[in-house]
C-alpha atoms as a PDB file:
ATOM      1  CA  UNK A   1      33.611  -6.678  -8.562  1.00  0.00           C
ATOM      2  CA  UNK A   2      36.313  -7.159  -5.929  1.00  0.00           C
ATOM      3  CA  UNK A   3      36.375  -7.732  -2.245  1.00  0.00           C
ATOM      4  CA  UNK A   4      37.593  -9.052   0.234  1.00  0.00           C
ATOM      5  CA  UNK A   5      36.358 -12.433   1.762  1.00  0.00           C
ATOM      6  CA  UNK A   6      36.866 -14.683   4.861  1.00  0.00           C
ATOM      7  CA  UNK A   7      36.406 -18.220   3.328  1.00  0.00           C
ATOM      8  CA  UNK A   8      33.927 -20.309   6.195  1.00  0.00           C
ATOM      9  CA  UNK A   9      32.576 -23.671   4.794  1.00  0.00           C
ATOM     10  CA  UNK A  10      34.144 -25.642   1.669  1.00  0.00           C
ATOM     11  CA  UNK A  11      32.302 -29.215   0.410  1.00  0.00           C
ATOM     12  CA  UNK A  12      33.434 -31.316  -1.245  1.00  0.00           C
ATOM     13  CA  UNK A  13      31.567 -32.674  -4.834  1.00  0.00           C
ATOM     14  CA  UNK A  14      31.555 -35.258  -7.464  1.00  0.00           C
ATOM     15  CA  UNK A  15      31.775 -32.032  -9.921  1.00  0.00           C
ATOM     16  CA  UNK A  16      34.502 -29.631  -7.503  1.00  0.00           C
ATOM     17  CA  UNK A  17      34.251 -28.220  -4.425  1.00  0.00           C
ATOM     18  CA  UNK A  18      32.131 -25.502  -3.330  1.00  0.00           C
ATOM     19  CA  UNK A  19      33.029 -22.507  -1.028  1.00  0.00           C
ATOM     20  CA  UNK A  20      31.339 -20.796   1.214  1.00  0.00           C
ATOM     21  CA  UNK A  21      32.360 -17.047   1.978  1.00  0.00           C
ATOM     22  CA  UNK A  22      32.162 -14.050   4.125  1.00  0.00           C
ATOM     23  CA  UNK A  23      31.990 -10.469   3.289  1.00  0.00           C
ATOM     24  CA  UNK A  24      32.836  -8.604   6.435  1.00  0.00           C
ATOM     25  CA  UNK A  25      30.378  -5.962   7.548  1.00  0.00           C
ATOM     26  CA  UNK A  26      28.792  -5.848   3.679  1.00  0.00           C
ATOM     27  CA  UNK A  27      25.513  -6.614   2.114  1.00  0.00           C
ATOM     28  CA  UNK A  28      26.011  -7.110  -1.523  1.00  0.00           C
ATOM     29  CA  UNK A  29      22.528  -8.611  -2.449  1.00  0.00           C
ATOM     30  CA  UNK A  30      21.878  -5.934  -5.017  1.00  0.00           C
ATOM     31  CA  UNK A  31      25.152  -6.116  -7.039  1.00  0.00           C
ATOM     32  CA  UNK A  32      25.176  -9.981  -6.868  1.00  0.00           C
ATOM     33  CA  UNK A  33      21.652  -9.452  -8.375  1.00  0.00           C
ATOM     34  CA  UNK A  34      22.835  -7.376 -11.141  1.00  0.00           C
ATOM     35  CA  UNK A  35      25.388  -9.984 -11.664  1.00  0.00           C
ATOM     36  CA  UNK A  36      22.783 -12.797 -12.140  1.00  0.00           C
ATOM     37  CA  UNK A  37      20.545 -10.663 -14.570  1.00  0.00           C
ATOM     38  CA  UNK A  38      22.845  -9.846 -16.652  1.00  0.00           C
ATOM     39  CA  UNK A  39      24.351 -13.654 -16.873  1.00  0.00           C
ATOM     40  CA  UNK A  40      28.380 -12.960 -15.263  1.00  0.00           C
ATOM     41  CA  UNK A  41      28.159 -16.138 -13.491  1.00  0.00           C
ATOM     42  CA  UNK A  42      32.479 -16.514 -13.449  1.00  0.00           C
ATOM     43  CA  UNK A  43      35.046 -15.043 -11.442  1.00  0.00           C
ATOM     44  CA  UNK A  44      38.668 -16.017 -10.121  1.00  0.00           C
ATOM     45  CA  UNK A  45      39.239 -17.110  -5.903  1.00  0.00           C
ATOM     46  CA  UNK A  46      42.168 -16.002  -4.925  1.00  0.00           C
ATOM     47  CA  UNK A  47      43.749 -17.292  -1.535  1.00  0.00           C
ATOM     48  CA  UNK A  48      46.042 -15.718   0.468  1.00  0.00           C
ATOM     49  CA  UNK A  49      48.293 -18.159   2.345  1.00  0.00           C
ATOM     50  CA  UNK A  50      50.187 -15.738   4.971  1.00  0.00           C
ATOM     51  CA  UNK A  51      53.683 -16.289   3.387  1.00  0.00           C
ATOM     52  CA  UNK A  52      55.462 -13.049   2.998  1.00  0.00           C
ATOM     53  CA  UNK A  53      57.357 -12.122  -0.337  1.00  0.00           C
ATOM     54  CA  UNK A  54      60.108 -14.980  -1.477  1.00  0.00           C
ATOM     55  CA  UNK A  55      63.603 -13.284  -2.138  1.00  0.00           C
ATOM     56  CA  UNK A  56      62.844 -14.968  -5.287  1.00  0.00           C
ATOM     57  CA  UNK A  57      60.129 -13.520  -6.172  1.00  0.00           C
ATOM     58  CA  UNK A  58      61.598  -9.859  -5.303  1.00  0.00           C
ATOM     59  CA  UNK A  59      64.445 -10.674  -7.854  1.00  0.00           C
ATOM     60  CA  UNK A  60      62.131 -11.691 -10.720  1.00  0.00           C
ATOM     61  CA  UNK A  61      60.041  -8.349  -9.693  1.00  0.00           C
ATOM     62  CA  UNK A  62      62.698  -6.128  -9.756  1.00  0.00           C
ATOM     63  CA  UNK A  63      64.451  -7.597 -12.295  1.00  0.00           C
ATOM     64  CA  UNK A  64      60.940  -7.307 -14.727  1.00  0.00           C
ATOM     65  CA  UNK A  65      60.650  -3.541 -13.368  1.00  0.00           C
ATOM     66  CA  UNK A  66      63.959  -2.687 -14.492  1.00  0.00           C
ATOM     67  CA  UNK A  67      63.353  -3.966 -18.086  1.00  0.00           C
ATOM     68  CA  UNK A  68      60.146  -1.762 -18.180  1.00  0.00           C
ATOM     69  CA  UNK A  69      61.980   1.498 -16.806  1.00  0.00           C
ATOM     70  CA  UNK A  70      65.068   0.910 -19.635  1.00  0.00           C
ATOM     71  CA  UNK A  71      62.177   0.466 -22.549  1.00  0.00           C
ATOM     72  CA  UNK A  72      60.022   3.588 -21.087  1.00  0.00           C
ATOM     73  CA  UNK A  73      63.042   5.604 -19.658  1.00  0.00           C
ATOM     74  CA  UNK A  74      62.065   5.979 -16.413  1.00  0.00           C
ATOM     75  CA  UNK A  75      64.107   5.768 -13.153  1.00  0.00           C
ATOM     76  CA  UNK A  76      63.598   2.725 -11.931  1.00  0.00           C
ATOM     77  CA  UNK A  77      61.954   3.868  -8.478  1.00  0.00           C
ATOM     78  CA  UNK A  78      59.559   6.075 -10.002  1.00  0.00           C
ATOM     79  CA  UNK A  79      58.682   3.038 -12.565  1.00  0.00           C
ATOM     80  CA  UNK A  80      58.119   0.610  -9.159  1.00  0.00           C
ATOM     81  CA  UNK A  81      55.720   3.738  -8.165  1.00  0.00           C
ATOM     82  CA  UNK A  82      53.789   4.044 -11.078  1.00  0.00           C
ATOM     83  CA  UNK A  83      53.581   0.674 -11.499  1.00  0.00           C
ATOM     84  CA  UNK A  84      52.516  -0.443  -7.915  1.00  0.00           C
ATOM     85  CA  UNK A  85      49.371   2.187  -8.155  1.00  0.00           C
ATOM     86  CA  UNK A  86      48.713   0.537 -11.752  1.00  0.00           C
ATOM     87  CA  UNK A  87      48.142  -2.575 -10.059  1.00  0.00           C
ATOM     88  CA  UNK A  88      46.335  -0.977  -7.172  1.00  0.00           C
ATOM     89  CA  UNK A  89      43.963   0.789  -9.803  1.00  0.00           C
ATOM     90  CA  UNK A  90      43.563  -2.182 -12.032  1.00  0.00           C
ATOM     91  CA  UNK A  91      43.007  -4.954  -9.394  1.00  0.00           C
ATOM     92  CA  UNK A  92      41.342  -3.107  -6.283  1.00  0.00           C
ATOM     93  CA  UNK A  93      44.371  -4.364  -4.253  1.00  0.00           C
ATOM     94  CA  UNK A  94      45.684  -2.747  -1.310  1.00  0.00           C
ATOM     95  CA  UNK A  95      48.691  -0.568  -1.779  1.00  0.00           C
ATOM     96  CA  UNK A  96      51.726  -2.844  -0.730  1.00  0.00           C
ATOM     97  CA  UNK A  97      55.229  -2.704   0.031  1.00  0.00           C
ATOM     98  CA  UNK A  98      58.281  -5.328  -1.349  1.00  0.00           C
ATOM     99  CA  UNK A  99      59.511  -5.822   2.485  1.00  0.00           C
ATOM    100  CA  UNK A 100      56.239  -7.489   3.971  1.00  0.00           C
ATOM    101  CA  UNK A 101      53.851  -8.478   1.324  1.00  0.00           C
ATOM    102  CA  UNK A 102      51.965 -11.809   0.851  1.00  0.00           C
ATOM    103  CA  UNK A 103      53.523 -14.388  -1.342  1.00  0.00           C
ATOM    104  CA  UNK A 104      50.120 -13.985  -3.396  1.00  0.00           C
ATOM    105  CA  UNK A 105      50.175  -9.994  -3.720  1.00  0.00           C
ATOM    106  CA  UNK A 106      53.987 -10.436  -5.163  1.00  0.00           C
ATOM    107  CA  UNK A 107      52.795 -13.357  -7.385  1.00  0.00           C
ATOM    108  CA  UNK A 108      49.368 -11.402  -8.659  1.00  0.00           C
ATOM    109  CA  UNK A 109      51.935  -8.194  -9.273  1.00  0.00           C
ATOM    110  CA  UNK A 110      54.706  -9.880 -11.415  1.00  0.00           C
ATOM    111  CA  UNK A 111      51.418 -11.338 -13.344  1.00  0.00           C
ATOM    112  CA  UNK A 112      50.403  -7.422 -13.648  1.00  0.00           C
ATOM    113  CA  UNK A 113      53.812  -6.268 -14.439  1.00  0.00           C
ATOM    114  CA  UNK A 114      54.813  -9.159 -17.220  1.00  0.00           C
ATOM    115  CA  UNK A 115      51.333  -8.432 -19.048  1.00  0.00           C
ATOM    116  CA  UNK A 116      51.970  -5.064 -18.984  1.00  0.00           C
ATOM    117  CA  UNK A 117      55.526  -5.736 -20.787  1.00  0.00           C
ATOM    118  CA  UNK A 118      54.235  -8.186 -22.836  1.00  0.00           C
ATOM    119  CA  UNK A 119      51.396  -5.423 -24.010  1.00  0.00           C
ATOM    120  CA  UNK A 120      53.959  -2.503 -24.596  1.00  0.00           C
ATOM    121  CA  UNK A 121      56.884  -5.182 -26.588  1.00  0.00           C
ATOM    122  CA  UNK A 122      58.740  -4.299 -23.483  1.00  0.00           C
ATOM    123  CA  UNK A 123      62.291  -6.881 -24.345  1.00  0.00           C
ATOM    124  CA  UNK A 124      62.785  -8.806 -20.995  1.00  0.00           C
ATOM    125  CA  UNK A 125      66.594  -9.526 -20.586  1.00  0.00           C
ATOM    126  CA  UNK A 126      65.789 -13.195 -19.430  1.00  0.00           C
ATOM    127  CA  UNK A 127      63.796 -15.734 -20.501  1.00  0.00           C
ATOM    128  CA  UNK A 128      59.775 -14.924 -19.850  1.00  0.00           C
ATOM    129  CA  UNK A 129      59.425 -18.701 -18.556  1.00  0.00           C
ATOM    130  CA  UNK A 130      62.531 -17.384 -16.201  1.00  0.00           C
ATOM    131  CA  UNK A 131      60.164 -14.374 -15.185  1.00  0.00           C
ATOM    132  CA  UNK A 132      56.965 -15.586 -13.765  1.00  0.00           C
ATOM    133  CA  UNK A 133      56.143 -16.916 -10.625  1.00  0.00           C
ATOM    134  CA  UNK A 134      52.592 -18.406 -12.335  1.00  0.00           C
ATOM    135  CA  UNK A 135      53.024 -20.430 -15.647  1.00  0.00           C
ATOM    136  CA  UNK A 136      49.893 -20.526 -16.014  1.00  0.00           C
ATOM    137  CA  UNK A 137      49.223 -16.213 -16.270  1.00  0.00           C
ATOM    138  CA  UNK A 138      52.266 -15.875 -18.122  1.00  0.00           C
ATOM    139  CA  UNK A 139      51.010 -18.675 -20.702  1.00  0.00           C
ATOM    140  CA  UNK A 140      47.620 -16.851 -20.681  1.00  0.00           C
ATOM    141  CA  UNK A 141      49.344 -12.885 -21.471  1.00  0.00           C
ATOM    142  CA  UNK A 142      51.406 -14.774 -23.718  1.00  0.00           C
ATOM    143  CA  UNK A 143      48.920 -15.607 -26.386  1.00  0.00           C
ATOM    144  CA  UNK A 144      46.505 -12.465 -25.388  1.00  0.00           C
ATOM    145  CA  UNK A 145      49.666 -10.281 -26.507  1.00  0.00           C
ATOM    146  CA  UNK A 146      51.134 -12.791 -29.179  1.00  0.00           C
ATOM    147  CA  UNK A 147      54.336 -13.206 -27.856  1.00  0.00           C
ATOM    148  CA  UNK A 148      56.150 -16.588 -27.502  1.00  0.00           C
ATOM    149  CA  UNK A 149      56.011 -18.000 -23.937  1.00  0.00           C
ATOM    150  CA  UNK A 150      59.502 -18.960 -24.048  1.00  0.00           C
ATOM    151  CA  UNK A 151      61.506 -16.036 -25.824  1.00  0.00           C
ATOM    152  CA  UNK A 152      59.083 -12.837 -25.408  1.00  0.00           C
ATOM    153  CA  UNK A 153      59.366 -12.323 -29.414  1.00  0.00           C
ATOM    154  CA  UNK A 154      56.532 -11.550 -31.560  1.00  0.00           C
ATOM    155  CA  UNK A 155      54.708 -15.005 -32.020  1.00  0.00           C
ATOM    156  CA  UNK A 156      51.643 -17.370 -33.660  1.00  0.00           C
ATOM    157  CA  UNK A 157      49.509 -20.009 -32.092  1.00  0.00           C
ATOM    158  CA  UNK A 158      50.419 -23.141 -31.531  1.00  0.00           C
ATOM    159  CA  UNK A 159      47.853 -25.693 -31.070  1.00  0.00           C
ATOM    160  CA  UNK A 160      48.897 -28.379 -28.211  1.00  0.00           C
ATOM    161  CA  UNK A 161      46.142 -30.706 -29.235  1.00  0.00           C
ATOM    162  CA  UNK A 162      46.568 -31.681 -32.709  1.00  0.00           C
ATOM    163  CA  UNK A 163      44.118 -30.557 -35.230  1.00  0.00           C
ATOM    164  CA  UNK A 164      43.782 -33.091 -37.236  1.00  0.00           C
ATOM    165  CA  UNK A 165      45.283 -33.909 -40.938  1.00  0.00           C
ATOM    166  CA  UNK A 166      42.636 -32.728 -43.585  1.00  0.00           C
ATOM    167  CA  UNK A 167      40.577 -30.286 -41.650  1.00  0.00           C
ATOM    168  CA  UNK A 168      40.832 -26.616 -42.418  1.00  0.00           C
ATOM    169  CA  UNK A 169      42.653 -24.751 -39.952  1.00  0.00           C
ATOM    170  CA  UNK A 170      40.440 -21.384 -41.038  1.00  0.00           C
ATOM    171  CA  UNK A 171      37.230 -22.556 -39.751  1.00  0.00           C
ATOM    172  CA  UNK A 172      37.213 -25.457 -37.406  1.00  0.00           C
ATOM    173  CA  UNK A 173      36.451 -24.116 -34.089  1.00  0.00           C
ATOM    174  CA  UNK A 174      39.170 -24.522 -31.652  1.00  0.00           C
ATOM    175  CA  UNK A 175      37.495 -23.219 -28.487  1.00  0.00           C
ATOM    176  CA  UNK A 176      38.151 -25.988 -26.686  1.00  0.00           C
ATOM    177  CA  UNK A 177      41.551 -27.241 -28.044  1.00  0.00           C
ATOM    178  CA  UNK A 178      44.688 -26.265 -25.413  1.00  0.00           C
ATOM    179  CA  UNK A 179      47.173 -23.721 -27.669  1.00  0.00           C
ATOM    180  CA  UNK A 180      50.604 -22.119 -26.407  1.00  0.00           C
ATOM    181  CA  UNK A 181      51.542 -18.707 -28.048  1.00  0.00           C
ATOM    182  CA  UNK A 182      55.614 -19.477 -30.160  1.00  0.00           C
ATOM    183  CA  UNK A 183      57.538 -17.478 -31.970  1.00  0.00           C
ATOM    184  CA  UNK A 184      58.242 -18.911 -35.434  1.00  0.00           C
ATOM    185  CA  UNK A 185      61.171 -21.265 -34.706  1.00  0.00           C
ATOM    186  CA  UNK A 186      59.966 -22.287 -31.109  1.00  0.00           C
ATOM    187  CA  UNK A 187      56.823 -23.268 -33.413  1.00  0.00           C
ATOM    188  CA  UNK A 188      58.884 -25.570 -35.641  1.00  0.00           C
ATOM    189  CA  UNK A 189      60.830 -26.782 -32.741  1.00  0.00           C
ATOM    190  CA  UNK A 190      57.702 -27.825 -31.054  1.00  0.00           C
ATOM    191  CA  UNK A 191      57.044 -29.823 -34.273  1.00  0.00           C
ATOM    192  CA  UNK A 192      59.810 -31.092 -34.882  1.00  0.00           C
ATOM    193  CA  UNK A 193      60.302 -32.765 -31.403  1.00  0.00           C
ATOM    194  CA  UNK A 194      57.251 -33.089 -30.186  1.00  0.00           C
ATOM    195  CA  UNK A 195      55.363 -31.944 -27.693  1.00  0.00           C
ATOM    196  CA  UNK A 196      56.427 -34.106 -24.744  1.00  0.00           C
ATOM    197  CA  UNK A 197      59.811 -33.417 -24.903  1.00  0.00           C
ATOM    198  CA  UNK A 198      59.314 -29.634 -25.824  1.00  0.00           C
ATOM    199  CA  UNK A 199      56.987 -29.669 -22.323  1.00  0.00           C
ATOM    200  CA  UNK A 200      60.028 -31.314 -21.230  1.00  0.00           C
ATOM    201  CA  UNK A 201      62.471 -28.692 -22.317  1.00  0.00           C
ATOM    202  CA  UNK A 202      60.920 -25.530 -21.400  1.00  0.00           C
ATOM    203  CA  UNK A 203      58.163 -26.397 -19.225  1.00  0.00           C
ATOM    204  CA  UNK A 204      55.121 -24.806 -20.492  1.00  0.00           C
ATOM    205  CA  UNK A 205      51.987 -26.464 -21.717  1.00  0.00           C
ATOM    206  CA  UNK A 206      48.656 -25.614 -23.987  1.00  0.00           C
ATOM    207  CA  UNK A 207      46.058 -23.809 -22.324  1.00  0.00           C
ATOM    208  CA  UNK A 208      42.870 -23.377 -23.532  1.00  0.00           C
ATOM    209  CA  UNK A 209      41.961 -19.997 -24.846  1.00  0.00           C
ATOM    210  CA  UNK A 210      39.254 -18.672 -27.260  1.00  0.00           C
ATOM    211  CA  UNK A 211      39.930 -15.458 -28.869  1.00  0.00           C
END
């Protein structure tokens, strides 16, 4: 469920801090009831801040678009088309344009457009840590779609937090261990240096993520 809110109250708490919301002209008892039954207690906030689109950010957009178009053979304005109503479909965004967006519509599309390469082996010219505007997403498509988080190639998990000599790797649960998504030598670099000064080197981190 998506829609748009006006955030009103926020308090502070010794576990986080809660929000209070409005949903303009909406009453939304029932679906929030359906929500409850059927236990989805978890969603994302997402805050819009006002800033329009970084020239930045319009470089590593286009840049990622262009990539997609050469792998798909499109022309690259019909790929920014088909791509921008993706996102629309897919997110229950507003339809946008690159002159005047918010700095979080650009951010939440080159998150769309960077998991949709990752998905389709799209090859991204640059660095994927040189791509994203949001480490964090990119870290998280990176081990959904296998690929390494610093090359794009195809790629294995990595735990961040040590395992442990002697256990079996096959059946200890790692739910809650932090893992990064490397391609075979990026995975023995990370050993072999360790992972301070690989964090150090290519700043990404572990993540936790349960298959």
């Amino acid at each position: 469920m998506y829609r748009a809110v006006q955030a009103a109250v926020h308090k502070e708490a010794p576990q986080g801090t809660y929000f209070l919301v409005l949903v303009p002209g909406e009453s939304l008892t029932g679906e929030m009831n359906k929500l409850t039954d059927t236990g989805i207690l978890n969603g994302e906030l997402r805050i819009d801040d006002g800033r329009h689109i970084t020239a930045e950010q319009r470089k590593k957009a286009y840049a990622t678009l262009g990539d997609i178009a050469d792998h798909l053979g499109y022309p690259p304005e019909e790929l920014k088309e088909i791509m921008k109503y993706r996102y629309v479909a897919t997110t229950g965004d507003d339809y946008f344009s690159f002159a005047d967006c918010s700095v979080t519509t650009a951010r939440h599309f080159i998150n769309h457009i960077i998991d949709f390469a990752l998905g389709w082996d799209v090859p991204l010219m640059d660095a994927l840590i040189d791509r994203t505007d949001d480490i964090n997403a990119a870290i998280y498509s990176s081990l959904k779609h296998r690929r390494c988080i610093v090359c794009g190639c195809d790629g294995e998990i990595h735990h961040w937090d040590p395992i442990g000599m002697g256990r079996n790797r096959t059946t200890v649960d790692d739910s809650h261990m932090r893992k990064l998504c490397l391609c075979r030598p990026h995975h023995d670099e990370a050993h072999y240096i360790g992972r301070d000064t690989f964090e150090s080197k290519y700043h990404v981190y572990g993540i936790i993520f349960n298959d």
